[in-house]
Protein backbone atom coordinates (compact mmCIF):
# COMPACT_ATOMS: atom_id res chain seq x y z
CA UNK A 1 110.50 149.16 92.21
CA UNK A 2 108.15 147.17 89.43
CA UNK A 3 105.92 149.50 87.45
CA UNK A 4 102.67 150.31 88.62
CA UNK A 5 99.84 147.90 86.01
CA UNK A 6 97.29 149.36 84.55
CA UNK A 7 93.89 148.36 84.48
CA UNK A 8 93.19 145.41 82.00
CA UNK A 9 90.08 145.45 80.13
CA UNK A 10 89.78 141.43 79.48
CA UNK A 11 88.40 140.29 82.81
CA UNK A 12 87.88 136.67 83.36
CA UNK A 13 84.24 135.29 84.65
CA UNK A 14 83.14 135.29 88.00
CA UNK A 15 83.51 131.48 88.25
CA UNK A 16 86.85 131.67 87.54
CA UNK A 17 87.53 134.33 89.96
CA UNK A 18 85.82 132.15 92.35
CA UNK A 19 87.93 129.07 91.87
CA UNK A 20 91.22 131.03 92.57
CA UNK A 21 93.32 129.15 94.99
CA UNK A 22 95.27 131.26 97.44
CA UNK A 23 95.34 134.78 98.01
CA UNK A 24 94.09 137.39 95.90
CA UNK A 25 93.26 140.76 95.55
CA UNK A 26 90.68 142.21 93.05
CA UNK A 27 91.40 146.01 92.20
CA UNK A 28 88.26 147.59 90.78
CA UNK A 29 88.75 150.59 88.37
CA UNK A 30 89.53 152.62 85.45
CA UNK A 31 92.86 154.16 84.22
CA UNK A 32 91.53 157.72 84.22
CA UNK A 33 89.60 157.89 87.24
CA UNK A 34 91.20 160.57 89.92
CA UNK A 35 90.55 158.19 92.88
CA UNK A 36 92.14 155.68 91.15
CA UNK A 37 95.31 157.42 90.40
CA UNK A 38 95.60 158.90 94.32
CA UNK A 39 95.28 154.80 95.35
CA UNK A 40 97.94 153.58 93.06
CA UNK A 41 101.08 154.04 94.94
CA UNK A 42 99.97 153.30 98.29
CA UNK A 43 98.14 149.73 96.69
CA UNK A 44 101.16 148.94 94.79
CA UNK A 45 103.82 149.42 97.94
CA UNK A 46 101.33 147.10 100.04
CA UNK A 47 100.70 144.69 97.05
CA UNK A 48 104.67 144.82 97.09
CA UNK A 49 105.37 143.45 100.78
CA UNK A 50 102.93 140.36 99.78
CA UNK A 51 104.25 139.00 97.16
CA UNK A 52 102.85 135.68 97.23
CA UNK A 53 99.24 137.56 96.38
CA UNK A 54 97.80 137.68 93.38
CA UNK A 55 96.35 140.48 91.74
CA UNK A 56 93.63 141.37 89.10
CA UNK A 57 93.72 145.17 87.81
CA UNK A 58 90.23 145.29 86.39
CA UNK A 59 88.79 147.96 84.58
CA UNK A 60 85.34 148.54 86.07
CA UNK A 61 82.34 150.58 84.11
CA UNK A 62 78.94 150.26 82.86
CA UNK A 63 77.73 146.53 81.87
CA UNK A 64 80.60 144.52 83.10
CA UNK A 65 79.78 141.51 84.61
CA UNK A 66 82.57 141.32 86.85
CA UNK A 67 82.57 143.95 89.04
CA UNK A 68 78.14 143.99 88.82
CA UNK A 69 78.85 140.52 90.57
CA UNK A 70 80.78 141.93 93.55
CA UNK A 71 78.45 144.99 93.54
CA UNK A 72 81.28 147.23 93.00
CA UNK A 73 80.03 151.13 92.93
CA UNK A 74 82.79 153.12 93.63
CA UNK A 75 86.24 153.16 91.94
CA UNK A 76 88.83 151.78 92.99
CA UNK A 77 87.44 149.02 95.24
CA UNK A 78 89.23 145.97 96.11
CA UNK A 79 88.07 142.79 97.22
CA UNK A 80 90.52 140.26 98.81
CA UNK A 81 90.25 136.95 98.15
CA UNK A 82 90.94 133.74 99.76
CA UNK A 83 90.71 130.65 98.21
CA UNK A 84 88.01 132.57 96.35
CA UNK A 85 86.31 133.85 99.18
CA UNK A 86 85.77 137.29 100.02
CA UNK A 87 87.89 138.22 102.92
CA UNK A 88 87.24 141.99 103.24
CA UNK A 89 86.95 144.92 100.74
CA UNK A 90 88.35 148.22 100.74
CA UNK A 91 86.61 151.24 98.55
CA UNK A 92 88.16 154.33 97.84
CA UNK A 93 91.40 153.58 99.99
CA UNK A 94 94.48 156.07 100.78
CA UNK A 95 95.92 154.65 102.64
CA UNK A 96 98.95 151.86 102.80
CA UNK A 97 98.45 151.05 106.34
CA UNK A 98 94.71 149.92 105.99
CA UNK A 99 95.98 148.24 102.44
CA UNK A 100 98.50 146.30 104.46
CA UNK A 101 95.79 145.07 107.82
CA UNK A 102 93.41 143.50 104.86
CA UNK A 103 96.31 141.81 102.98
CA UNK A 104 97.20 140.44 106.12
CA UNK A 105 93.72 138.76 106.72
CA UNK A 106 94.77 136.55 103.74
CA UNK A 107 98.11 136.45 103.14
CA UNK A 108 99.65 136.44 106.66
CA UNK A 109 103.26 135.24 106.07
């Protein structure tokens, strides 16, 4: 199995994010956060059985744009994408079932 990413600190602008074609999933977070850690294994196996989706480990916090513009407030959220429309969003999940249901809203197969 690939390694797990970290979160990235260098996140691009909210028009860019926008203009994505495809599928995509924004994961909203920090490396050190507890919530974040107990999500990473069940995101990652689901992230696996897509692999035509893209994903964007962004570390989240005070005064970043990014995740202020999707009204993120709880680590880790993730927003899935299509075509760089929001699709659904997940906070705090635990789950690699209900990982796997919103991946399949945009990346069907």
């Amino acid at each position: 199995m690939t390694p797990i990413p970290d979160y990235v600190s260098e996140a691009p602008a909210r028009a860019e994010v926008d203009a994505l074609p495809g599928s995509t999933v924004v994961n909203f977070g920090t490396n050190w956060c507890e919530h974040c850690q107990a999500a990473r294994q069940p995101v990652h196996e689901a992230l696996a059985a897509h692999p035509a989706v893209r994903q964007l480990k962004i570390e989240d916090g005070k005064g970043r744009p990014l995740g202020r513009s999707f009204q993120v407030r709880l680590w880790p959220t993730l927003i899935f994408l299509k075509d760089g429309v929001e699709v659904d969003r997940l906070v705090r999940p635990t789950d690699r079932a209900a990982v796997l249901q919103a991946l399949a809203r945009i990346d069907p197969q």
